[in-house]
N, C-alpha and C. Protein backbone atom coordinates (compact mmCIF):
# COMPACT_ATOMS: atom_id res chain seq x y z
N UNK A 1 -54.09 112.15 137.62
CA UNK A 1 -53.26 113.27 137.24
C UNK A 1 -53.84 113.97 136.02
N UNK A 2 -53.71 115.24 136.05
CA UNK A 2 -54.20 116.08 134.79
C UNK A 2 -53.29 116.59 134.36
N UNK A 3 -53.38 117.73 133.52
CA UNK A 3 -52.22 118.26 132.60
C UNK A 3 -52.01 119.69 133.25
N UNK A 4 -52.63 119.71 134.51
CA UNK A 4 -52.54 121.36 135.00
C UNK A 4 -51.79 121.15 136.61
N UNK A 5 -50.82 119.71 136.67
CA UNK A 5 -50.37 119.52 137.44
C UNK A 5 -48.94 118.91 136.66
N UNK A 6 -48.50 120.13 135.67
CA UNK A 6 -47.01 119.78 134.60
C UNK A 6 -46.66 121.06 134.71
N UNK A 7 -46.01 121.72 134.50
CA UNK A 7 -45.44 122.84 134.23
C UNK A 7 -44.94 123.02 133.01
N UNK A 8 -44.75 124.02 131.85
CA UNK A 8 -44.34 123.75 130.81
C UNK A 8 -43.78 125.53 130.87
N UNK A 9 -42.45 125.39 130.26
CA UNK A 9 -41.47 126.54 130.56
C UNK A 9 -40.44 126.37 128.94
N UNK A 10 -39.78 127.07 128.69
CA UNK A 10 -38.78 127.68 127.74
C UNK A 10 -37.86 127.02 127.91
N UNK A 11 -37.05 126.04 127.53
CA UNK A 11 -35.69 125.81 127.32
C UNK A 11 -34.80 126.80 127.81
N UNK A 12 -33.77 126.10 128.72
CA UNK A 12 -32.43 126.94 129.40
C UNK A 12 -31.49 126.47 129.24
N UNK A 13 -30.39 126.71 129.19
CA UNK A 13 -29.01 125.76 129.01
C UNK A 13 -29.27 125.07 130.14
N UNK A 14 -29.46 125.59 131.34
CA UNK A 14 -29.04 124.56 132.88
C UNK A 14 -30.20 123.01 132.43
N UNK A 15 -31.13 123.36 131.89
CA UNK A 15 -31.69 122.23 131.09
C UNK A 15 -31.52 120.90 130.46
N UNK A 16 -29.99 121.11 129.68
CA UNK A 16 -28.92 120.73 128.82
C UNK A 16 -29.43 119.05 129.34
N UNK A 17 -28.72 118.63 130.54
CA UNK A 17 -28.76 117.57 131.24
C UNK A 17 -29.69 116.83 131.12
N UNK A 18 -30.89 117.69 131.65
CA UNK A 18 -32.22 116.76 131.82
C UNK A 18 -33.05 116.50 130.47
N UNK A 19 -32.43 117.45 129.56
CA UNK A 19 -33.51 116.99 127.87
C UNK A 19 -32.44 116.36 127.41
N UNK A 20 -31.16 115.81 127.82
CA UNK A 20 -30.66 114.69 127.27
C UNK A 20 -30.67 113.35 127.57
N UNK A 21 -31.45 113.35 129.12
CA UNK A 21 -31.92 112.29 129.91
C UNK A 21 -32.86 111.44 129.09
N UNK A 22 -33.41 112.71 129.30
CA UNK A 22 -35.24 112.42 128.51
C UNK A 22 -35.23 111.82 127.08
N UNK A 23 -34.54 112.41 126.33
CA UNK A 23 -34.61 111.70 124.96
C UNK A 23 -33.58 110.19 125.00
N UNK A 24 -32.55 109.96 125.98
CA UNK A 24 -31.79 108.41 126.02
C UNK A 24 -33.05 107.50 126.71
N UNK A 25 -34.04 107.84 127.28
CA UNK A 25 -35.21 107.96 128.21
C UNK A 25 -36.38 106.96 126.88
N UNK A 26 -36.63 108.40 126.48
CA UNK A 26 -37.82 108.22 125.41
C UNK A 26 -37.45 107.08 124.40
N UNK A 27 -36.24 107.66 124.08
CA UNK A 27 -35.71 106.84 122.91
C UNK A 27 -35.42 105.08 122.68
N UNK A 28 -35.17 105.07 123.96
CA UNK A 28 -34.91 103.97 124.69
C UNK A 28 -36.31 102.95 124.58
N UNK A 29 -37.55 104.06 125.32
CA UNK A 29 -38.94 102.85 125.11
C UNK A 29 -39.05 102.85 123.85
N UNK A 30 -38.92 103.56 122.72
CA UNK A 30 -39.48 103.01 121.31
C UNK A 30 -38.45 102.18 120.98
N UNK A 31 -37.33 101.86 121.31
CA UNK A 31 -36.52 101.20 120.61
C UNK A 31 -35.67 101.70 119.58
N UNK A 32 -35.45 102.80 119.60
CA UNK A 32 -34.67 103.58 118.83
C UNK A 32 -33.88 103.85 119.24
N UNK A 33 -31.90 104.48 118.68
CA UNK A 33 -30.72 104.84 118.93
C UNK A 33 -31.12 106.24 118.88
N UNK A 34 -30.69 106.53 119.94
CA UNK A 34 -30.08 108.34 120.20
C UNK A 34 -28.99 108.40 120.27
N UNK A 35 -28.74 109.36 119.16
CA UNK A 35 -27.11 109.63 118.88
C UNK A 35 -26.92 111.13 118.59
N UNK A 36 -26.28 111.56 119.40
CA UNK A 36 -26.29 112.95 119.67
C UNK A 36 -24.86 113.49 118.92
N UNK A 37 -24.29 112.91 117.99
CA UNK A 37 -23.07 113.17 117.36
C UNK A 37 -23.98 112.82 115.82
N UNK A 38 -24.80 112.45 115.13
CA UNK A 38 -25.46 112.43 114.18
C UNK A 38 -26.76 112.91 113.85
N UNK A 39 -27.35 111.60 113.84
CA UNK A 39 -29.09 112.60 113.59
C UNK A 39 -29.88 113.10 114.53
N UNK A 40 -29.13 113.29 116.28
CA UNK A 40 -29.86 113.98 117.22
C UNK A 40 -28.94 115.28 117.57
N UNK A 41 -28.33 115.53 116.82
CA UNK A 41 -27.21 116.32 116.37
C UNK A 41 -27.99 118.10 117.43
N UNK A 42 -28.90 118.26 116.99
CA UNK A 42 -29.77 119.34 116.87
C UNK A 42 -29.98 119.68 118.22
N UNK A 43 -30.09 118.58 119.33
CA UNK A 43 -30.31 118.62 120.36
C UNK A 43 -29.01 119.10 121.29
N UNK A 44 -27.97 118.98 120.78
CA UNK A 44 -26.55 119.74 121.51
C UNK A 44 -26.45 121.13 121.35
N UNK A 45 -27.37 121.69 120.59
CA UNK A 45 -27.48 123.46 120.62
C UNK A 45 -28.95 123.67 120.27
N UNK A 46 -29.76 123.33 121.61
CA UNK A 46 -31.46 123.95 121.18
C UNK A 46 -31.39 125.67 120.94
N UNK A 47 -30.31 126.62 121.73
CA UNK A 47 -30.56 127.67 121.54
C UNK A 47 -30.72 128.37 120.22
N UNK A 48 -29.46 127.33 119.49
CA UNK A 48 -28.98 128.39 118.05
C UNK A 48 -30.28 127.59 117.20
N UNK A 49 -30.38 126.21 117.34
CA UNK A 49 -31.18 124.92 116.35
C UNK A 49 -32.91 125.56 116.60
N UNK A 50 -33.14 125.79 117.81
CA UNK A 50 -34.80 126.23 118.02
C UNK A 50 -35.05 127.63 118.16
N UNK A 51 -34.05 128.24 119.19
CA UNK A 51 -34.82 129.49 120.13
C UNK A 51 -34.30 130.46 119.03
N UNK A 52 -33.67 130.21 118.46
CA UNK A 52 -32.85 131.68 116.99
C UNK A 52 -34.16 131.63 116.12
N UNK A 53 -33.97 132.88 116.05
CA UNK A 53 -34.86 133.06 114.10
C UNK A 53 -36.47 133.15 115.16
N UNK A 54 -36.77 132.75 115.70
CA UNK A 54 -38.15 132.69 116.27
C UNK A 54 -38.87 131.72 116.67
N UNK A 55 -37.91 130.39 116.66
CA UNK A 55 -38.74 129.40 117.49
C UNK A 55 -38.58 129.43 118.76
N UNK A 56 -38.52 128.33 119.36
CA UNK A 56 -39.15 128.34 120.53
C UNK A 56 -38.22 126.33 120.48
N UNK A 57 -38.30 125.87 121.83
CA UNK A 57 -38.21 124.85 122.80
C UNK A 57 -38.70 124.82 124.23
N UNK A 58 -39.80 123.85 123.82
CA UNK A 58 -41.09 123.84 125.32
C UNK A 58 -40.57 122.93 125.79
N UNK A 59 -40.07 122.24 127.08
CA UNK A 59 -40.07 121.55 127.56
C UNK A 59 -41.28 121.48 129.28
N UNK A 60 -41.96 120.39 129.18
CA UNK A 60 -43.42 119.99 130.20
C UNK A 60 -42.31 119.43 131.43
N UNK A 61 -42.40 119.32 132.75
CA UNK A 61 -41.74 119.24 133.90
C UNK A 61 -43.44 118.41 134.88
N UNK A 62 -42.96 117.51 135.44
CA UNK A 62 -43.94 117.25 136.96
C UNK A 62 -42.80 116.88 137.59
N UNK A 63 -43.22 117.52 139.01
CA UNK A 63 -42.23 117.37 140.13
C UNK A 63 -40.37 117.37 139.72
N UNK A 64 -40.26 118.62 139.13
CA UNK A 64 -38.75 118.95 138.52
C UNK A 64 -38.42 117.76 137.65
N UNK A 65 -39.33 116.75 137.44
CA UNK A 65 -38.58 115.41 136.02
C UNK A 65 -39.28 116.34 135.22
N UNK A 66 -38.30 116.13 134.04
CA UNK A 66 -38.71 116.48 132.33
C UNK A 66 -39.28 115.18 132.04
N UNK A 67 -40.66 115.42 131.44
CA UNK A 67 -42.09 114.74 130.87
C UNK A 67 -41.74 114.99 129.60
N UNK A 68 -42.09 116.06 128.82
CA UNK A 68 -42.38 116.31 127.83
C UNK A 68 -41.45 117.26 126.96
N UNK A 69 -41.76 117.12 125.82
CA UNK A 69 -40.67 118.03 125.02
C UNK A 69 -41.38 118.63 123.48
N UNK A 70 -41.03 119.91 123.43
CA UNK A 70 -41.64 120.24 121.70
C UNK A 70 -40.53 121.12 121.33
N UNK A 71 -40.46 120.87 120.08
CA UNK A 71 -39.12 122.86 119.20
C UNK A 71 -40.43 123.13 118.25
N UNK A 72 -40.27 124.60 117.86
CA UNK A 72 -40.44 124.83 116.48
C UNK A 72 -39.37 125.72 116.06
N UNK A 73 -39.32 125.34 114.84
CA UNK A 73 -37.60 125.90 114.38
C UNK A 73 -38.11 126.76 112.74
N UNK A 74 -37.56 127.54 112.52
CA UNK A 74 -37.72 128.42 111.03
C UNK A 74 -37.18 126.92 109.73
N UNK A 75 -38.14 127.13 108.96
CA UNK A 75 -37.74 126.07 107.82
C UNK A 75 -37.25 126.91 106.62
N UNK A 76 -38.45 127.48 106.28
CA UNK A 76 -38.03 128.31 105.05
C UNK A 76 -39.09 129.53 104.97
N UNK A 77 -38.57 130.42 104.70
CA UNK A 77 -39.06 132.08 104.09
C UNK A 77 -40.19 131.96 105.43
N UNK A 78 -41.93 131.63 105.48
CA UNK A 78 -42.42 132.06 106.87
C UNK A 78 -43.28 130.81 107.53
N UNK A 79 -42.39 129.87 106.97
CA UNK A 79 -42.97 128.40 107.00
C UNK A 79 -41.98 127.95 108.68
N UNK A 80 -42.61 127.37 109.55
CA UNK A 80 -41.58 126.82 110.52
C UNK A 80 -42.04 125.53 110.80
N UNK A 81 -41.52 124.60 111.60
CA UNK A 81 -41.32 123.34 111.52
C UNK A 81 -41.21 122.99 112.75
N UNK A 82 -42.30 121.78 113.40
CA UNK A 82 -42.58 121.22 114.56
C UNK A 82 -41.41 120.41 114.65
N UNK A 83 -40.77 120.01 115.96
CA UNK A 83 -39.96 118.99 115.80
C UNK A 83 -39.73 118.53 117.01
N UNK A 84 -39.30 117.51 117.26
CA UNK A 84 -38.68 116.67 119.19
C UNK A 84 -40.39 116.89 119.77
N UNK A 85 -41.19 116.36 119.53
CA UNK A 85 -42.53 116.55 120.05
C UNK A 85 -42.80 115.31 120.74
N UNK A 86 -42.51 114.83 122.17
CA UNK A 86 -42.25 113.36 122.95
C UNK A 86 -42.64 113.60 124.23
N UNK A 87 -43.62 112.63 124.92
CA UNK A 87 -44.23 112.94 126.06
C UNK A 87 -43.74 111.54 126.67
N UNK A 88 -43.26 111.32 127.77
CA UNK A 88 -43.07 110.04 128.24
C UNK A 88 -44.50 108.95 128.11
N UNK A 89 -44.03 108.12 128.18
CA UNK A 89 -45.28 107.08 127.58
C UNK A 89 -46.27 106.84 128.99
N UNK A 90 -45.50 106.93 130.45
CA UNK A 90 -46.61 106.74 131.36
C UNK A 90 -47.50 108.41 131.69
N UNK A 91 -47.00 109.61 130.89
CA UNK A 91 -47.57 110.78 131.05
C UNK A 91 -48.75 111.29 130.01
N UNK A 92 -48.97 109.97 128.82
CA UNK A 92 -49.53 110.13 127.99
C UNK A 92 -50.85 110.57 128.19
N UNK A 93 -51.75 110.92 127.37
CA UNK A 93 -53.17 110.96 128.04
C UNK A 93 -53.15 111.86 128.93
N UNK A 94 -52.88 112.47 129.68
CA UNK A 94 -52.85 113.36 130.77
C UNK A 94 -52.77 115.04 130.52
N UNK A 95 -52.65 115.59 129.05
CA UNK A 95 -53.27 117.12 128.72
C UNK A 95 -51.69 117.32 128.79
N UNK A 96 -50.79 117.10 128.74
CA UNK A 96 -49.27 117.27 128.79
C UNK A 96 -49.04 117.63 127.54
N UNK A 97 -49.15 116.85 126.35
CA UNK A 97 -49.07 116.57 124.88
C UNK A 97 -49.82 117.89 124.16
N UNK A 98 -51.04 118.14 124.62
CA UNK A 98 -51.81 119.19 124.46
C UNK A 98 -52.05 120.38 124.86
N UNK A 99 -51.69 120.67 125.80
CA UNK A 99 -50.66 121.86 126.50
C UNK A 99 -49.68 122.02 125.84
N UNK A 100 -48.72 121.27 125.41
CA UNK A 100 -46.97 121.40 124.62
C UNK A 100 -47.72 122.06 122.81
N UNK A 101 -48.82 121.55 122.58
CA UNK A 101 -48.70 121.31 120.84
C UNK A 101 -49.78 123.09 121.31
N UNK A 102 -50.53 123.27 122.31
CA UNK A 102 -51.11 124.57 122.10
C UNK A 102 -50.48 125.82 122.41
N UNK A 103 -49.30 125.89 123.19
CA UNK A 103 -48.37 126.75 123.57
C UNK A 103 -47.31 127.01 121.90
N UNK A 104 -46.99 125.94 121.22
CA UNK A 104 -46.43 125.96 120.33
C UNK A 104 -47.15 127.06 119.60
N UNK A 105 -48.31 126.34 118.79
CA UNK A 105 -49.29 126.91 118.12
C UNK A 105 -49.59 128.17 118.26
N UNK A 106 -49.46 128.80 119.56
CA UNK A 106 -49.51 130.48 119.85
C UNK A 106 -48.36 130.96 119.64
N UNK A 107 -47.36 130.53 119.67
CA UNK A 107 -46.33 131.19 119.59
C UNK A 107 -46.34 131.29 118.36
N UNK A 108 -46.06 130.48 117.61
CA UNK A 108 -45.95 130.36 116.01
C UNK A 108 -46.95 131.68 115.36
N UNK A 109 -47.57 131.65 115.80
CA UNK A 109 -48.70 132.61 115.38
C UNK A 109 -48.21 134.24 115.81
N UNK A 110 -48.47 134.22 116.88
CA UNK A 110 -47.54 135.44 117.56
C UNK A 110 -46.67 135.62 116.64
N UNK A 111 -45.84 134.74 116.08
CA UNK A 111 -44.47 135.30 115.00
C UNK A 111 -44.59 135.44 113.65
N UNK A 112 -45.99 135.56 113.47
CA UNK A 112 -46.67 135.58 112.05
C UNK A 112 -46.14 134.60 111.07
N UNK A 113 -45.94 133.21 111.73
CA UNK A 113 -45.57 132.57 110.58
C UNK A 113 -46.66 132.24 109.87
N UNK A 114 -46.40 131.58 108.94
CA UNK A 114 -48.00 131.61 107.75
C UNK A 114 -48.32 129.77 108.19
N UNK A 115 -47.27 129.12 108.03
CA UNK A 115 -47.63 127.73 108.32
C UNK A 115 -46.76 126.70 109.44
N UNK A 116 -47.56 125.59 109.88
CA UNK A 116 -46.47 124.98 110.70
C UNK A 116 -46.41 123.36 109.68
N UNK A 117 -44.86 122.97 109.34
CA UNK A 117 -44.92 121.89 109.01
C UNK A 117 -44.67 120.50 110.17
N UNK A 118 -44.71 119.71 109.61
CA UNK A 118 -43.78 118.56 110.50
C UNK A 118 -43.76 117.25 109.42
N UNK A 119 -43.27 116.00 110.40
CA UNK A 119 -43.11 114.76 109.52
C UNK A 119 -43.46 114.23 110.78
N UNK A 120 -43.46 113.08 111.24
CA UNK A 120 -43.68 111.84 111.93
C UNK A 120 -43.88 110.63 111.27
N UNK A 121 -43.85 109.39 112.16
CA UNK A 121 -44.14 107.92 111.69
C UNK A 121 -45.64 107.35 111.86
N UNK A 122 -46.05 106.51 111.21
CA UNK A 122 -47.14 105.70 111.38
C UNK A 122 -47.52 105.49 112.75
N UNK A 123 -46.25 104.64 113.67
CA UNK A 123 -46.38 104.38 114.84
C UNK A 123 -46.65 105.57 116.16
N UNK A 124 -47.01 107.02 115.67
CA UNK A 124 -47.04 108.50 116.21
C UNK A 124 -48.87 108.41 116.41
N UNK A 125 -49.52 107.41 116.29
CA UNK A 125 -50.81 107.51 116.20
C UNK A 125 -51.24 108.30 116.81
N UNK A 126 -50.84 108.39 117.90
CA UNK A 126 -51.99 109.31 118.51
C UNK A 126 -51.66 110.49 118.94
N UNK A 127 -50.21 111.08 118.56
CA UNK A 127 -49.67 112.44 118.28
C UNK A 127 -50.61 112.72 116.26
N UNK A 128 -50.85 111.85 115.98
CA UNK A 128 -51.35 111.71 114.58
C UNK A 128 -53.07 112.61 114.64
N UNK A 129 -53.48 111.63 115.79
CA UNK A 129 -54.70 112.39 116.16
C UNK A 129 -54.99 113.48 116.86
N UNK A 130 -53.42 113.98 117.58
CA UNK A 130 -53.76 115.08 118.33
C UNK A 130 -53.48 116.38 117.26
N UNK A 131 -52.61 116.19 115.89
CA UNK A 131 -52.47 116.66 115.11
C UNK A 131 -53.53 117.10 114.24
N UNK A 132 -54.25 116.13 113.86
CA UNK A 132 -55.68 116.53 113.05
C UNK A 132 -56.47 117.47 113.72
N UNK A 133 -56.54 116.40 115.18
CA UNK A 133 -57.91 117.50 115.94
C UNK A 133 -57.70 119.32 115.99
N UNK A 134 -55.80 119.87 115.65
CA UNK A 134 -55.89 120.55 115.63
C UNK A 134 -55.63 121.62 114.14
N UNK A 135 -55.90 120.92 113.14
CA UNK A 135 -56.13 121.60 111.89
C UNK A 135 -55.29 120.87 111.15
N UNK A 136 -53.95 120.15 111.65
CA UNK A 136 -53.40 119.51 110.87
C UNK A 136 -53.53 118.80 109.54
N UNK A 137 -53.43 118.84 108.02
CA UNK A 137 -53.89 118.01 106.86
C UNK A 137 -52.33 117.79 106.64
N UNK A 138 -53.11 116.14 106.44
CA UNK A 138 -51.67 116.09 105.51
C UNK A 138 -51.00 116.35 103.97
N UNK A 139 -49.95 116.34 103.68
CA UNK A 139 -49.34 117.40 102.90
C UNK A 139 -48.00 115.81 102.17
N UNK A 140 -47.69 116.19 101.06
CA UNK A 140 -46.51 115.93 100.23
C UNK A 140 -44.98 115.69 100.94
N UNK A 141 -44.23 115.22 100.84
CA UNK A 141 -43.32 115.05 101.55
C UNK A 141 -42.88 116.22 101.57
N UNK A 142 -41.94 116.80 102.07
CA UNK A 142 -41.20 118.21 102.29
C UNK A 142 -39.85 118.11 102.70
N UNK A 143 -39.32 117.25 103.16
CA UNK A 143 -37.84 117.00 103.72
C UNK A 143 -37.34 115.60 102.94
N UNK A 144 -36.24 114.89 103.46
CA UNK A 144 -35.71 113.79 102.82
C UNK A 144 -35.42 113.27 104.05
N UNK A 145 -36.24 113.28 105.44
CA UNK A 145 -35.63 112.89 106.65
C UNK A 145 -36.31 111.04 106.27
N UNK A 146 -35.40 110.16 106.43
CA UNK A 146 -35.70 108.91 105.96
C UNK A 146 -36.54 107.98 106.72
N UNK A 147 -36.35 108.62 107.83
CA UNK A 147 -37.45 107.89 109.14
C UNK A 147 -38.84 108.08 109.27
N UNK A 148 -38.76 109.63 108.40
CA UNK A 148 -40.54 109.89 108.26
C UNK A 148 -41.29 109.59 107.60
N UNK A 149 -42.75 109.05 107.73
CA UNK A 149 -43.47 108.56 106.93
C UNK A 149 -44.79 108.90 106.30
N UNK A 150 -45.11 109.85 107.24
CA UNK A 150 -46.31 111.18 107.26
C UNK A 150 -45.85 112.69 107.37
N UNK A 151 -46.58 113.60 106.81
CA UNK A 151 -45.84 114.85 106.55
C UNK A 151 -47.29 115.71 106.81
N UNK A 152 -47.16 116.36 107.80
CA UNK A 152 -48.54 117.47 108.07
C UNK A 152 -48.13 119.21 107.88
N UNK A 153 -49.10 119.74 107.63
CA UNK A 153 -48.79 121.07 108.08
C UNK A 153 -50.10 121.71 108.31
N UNK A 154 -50.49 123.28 109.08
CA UNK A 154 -51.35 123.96 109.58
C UNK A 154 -51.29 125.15 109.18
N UNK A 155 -52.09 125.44 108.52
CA UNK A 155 -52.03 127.00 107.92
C UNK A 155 -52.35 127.77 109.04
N UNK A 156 -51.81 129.14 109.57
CA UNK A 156 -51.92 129.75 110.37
C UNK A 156 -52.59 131.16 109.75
N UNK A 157 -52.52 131.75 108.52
CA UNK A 157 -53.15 132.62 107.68
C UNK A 157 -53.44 132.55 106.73
C-alpha cells in the first residue's frame, strides 16, 4: 500500500462519528483516555476549534475508514498551531502521515501565517522525524499543555 491509495479531504460535520471512532481507536493503542467532556474537549466542535479564523481539519480515509487525522488552528496574532496529528499505527509508513503534514503546510502558507507551532511527546518519534525532515526546530515551551514534552515550530516567512 502507498499513500496515493488514501484520500485526504476537509472535515464535515457528517464526519462527526467517524473522527470520534478514530481517536477512542487511536487512543486506545497508546494507552491513553479520550475524554471528550475535558481535554479532547476540542474535538466536539472541529468547525468553530479548527476550520474558523483559517485553519483547516484534514482528515486521510482508505476504503471510507478514517486513517488519519491533522487541525491547524490560529494561536496567536499570525502564529497557528498543529494539532490531533494521528495516523493509525497499521497505516504508518505508508505516505499517509506525509500527505496530512504537506497539505497542512500549504495551507498554512496560503494564509500567510508567519509560523507553525506544535508540542508532542518523546514517544511521537517518528512524527518527531517527520517533523524535522520538514524544517521543524525545536523551540521553548509555548503552552502549559502538561502531556507535552517537545515543542517545534516552522517558520513559513
Amino acid at each position: 500500500m502507498t499513500g496515493s491509495q488514501f484520500g485526504i479531504t476537509d472535515y464535515s460535520p457528517s464526519d462527526f462519528q467517524s473522527v470520534i471512532d478514530f481517536f477512542w481507536k487511536m487512543f486506545d493503542n497508546l494507552g491513553h483516555e479520550f475524554d471528550l467532556t475535558s481535554k479532547d474537549k476540542d474535538l466536539s466542535d472541529i468547525p468553530n476549534r479548527y476550520q474558523s479564523g483559517g485553519g483547516i481539519f484534514l482528515i486521510a480515509t482508505r476504503q471510507l475508514n478514517l486513517v488519519g487525522t491533522i487541525g491547524l488552528r490560529p494561536l496567536k496574532e499570525d502564529v497557528c498551531e498543529l494539532k490531533r496529528f494521528y495516523v493509525l499505527p497499521e497505516f504508518q509508513r505508508q505516505g499517509v502521515g506525509t500527505r496530512l503534514l504537506e497539505q497542512l503546510i500549504d495551507h498554512a502558507r496560503s494564509r500567510l501565517w508567519s509560523a507553525i507551532r506544535l508540542d508532542t511527546t518523546r514517544k511521537s518519534a517518528g512524527a518527531i522525524s517527520l517533523f524535522r525532515k520538514y524544517g521543524f526546530v525545536e523551540i521553548e515551551r509555548y503552552n502549559d499543555d502538561e502531556f507535552a514534552e517537545n515543542f517545534f515550530e516552522l517558520k513559513l516567512r
